[in-house]
Protein backbone atom coordinates (compact mmCIF):
# COMPACT_ATOMS: atom_id res chain seq x y z
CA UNK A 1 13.65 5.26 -7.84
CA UNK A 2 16.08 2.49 -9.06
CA UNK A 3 16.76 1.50 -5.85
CA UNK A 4 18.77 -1.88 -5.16
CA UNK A 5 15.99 -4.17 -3.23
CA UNK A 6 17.29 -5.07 -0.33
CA UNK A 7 14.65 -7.25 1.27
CA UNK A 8 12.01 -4.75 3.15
CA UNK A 9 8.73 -5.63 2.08
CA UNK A 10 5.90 -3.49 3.02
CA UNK A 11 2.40 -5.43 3.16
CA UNK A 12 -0.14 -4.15 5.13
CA UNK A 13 -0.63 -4.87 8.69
CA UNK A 14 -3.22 -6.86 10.46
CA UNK A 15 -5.96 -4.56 11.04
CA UNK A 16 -7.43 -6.79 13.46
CA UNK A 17 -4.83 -7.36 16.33
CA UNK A 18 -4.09 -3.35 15.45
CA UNK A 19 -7.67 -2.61 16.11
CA UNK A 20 -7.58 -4.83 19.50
CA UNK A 21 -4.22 -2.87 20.61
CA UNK A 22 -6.00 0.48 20.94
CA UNK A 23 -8.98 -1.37 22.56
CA UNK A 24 -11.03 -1.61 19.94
CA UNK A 25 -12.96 -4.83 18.97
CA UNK A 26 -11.98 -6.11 15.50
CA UNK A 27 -14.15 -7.69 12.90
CA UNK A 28 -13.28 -9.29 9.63
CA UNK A 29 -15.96 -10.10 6.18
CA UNK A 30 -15.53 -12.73 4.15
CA UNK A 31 -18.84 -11.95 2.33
CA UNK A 32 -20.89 -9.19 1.70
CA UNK A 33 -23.58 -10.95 3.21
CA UNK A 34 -22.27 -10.48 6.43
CA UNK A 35 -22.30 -6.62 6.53
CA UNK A 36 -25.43 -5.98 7.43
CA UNK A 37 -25.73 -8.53 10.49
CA UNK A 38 -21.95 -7.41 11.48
CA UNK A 39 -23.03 -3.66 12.28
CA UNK A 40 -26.21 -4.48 13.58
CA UNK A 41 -24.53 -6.48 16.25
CA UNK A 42 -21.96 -3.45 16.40
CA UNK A 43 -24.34 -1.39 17.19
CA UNK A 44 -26.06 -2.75 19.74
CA UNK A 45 -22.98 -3.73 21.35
CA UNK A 46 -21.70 -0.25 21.34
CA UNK A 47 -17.74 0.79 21.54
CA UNK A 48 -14.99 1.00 19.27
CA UNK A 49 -15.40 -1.09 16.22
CA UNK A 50 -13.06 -1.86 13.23
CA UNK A 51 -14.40 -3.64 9.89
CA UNK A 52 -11.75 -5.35 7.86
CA UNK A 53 -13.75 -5.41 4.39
CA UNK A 54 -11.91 -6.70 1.73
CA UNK A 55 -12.57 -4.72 -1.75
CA UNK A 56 -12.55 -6.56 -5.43
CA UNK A 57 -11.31 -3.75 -7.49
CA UNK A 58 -11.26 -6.36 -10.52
CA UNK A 59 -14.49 -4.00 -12.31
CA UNK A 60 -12.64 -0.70 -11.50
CA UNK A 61 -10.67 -0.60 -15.07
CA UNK A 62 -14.28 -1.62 -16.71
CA UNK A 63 -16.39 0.69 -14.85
CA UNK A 64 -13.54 3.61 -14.77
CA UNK A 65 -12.40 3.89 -17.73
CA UNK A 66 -14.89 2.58 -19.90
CA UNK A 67 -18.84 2.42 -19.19
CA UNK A 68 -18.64 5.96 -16.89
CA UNK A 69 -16.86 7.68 -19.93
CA UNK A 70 -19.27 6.51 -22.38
CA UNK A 71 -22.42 7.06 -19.81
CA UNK A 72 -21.19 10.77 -19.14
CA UNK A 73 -19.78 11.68 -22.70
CA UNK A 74 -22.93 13.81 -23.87
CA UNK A 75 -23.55 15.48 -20.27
């Protein structure tokens, strides 16, 4: 909006410690390998659970805009 910047970043939060300020019991992946095991033990411990997952959209542009066009181009 050619706004001057003034300094006010917005990143987002910690989902984590947000998570464990409502109670609930926060849980972050560094793998997709841990998924699985991580809601298992979720489950059986019952409550309020939060999964920070973090997402690679690197393949989205690839996958997007490329391969599903062509894939879906004589449906």
């Amino acid at each position: 909006m050619d706004f001057e910047d003034f300094g006010l970043d917005f990143n987002n939060p910690d989902f984590i410690k947000y998570a464990e300020s409502y109670s609930a019991k926060g849980h972050r992946l560094s793998s997709a390998d841990e998924l699985a095991p991580l809601l298992q033990s979720c489950l059986d411990e019952g409550g309020v659970h939060l999964i920070d997952a973090p997402v690679d959209y690197s393949e989205n542009d690839l996958i997007l805009n490329r391969q599903l066009p062509e894939l879906t181009k004589n449906i």
